[in-house]
C-alpha atoms as a PDB file:
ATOM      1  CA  UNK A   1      98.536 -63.528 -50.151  1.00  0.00           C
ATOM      2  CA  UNK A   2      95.557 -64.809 -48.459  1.00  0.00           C
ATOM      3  CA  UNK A   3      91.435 -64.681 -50.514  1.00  0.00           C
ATOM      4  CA  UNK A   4      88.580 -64.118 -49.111  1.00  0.00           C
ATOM      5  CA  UNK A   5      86.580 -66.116 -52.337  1.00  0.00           C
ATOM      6  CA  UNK A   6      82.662 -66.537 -52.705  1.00  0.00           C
ATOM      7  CA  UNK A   7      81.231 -69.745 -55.103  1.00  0.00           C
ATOM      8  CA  UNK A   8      78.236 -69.897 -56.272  1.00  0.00           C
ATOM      9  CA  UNK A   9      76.979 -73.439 -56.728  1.00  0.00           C
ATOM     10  CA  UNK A  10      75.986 -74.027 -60.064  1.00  0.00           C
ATOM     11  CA  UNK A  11      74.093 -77.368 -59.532  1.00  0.00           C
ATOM     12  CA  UNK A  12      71.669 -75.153 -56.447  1.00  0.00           C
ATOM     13  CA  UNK A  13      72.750 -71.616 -56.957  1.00  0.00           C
ATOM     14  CA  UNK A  14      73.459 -71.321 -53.598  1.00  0.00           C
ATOM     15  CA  UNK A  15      76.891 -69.152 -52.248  1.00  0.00           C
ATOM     16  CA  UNK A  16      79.678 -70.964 -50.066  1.00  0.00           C
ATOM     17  CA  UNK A  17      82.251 -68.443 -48.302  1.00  0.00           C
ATOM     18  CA  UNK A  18      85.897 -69.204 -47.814  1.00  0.00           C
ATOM     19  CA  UNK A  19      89.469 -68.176 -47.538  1.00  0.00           C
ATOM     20  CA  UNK A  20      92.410 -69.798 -48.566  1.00  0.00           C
ATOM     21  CA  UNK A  21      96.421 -69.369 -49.492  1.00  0.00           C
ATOM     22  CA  UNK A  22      95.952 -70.990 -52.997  1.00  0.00           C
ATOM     23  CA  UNK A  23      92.524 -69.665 -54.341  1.00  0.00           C
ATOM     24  CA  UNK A  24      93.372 -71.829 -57.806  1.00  0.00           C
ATOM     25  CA  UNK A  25      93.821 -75.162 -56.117  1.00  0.00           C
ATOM     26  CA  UNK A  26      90.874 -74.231 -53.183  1.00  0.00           C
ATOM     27  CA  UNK A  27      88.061 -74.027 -56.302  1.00  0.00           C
ATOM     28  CA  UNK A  28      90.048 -77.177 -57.752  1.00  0.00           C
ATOM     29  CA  UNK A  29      89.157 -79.113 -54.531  1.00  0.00           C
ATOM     30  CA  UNK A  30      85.760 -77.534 -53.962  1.00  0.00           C
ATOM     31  CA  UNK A  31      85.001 -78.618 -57.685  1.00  0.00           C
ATOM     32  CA  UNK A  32      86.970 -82.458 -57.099  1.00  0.00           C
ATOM     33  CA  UNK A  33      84.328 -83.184 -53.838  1.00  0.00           C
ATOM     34  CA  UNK A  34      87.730 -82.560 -51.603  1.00  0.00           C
ATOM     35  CA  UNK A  35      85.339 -80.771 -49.213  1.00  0.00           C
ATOM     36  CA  UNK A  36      82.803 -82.375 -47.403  1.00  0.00           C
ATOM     37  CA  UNK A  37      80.500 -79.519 -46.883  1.00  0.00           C
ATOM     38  CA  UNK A  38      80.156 -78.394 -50.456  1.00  0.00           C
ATOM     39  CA  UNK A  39      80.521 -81.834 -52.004  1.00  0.00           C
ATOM     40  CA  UNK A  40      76.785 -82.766 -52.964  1.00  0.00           C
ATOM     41  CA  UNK A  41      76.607 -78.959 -54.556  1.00  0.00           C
ATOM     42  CA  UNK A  42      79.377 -79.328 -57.355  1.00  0.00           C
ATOM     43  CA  UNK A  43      80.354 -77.694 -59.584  1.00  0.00           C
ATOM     44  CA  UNK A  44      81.147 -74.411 -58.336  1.00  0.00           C
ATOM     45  CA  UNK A  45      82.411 -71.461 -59.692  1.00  0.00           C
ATOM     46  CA  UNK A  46      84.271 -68.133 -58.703  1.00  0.00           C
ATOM     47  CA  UNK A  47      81.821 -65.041 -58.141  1.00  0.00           C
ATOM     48  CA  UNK A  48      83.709 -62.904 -55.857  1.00  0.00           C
ATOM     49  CA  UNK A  49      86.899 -62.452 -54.099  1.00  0.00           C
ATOM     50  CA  UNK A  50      89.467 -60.462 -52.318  1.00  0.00           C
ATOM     51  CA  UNK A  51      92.839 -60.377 -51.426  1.00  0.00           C
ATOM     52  CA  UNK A  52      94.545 -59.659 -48.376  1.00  0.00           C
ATOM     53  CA  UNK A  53      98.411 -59.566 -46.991  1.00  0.00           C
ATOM     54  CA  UNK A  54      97.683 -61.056 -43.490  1.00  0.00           C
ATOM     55  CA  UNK A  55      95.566 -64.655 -43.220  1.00  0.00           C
ATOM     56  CA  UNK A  56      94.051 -62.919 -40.354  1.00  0.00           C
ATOM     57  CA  UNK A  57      92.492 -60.112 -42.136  1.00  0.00           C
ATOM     58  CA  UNK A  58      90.589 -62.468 -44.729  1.00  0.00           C
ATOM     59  CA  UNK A  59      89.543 -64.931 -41.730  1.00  0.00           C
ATOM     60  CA  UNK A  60      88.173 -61.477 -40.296  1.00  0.00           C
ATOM     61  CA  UNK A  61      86.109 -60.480 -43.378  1.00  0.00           C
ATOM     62  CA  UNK A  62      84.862 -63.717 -43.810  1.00  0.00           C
ATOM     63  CA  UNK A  63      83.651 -63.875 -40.128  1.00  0.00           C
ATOM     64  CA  UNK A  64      81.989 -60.470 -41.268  1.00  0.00           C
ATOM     65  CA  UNK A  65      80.419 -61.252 -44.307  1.00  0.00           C
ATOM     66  CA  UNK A  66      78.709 -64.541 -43.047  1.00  0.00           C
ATOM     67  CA  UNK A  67      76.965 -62.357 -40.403  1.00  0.00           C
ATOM     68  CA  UNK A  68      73.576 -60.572 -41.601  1.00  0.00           C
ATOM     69  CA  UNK A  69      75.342 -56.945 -41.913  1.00  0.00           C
ATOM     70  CA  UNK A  70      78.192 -58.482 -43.893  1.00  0.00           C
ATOM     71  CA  UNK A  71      75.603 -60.771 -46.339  1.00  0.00           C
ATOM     72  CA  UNK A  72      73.837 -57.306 -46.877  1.00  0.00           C
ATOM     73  CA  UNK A  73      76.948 -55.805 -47.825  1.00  0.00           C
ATOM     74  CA  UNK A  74      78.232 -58.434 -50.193  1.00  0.00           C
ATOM     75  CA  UNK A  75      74.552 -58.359 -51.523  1.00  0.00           C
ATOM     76  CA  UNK A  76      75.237 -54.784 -52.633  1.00  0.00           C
ATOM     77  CA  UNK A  77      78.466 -55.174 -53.672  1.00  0.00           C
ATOM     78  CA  UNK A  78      77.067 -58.221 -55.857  1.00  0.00           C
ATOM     79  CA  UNK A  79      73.571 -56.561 -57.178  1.00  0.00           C
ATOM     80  CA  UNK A  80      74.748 -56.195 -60.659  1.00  0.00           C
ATOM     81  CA  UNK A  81      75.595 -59.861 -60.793  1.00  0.00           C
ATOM     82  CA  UNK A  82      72.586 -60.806 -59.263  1.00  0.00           C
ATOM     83  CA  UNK A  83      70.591 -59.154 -61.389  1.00  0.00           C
ATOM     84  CA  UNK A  84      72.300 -60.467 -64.537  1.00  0.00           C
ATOM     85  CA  UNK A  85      71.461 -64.364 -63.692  1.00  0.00           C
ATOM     86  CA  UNK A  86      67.875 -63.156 -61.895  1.00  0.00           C
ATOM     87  CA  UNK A  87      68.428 -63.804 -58.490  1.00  0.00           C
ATOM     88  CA  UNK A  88      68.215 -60.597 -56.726  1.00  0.00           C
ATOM     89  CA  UNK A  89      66.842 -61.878 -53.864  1.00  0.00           C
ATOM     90  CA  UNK A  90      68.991 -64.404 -53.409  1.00  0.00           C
ATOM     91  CA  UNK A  91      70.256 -65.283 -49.822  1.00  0.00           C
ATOM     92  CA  UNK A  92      73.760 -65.294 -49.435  1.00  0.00           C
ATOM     93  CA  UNK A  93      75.257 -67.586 -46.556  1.00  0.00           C
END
């Protein structure tokens, strides 16, 4: 299996879009500051994900969702979450 996974940064609140083989381990290295990108923004945790059979699929959806349709879409798909930790307008990236 192959995730499409969203974090949500819980030292800025902001949203970091992935996808990975081993979603377990890929937060565990996220969370460790094994990722340069995300690093400074620890800890993270899990707010979303999918799961697809093909690697190709979930590099596809994530290509997707980090354009403005797909951030608008995940936005929806997210608004009750959003709404329960008051940040509906929250931009997703």
């Amino acid at each position: 299996m192959h995730y499409l996974y969203i974090l949500q940064s819980e030292k800025d609140n902001n949203f970091y879009t992935g996808t990975t083989s081993d979603l377990k381990r890929r937060i565990q290295e996220h969370n460790n500051g094994k990722n340069f990108s995300t690093a400074p923004r620890r800890p993270f945790k899990l707010i979303y994900y999918e799961a697809y059979l093909l690697k190709q699929d979930a590099e596809a959806r994530e290509k997707y969702l980090k354009t403005s349709m797909g951030r608008r879409v995940i936005r929806k798909q997210l608004t009750n979450y959003l709404k329960s930790v008051g940040m509906e307008q929250a931009k997703l990236a």
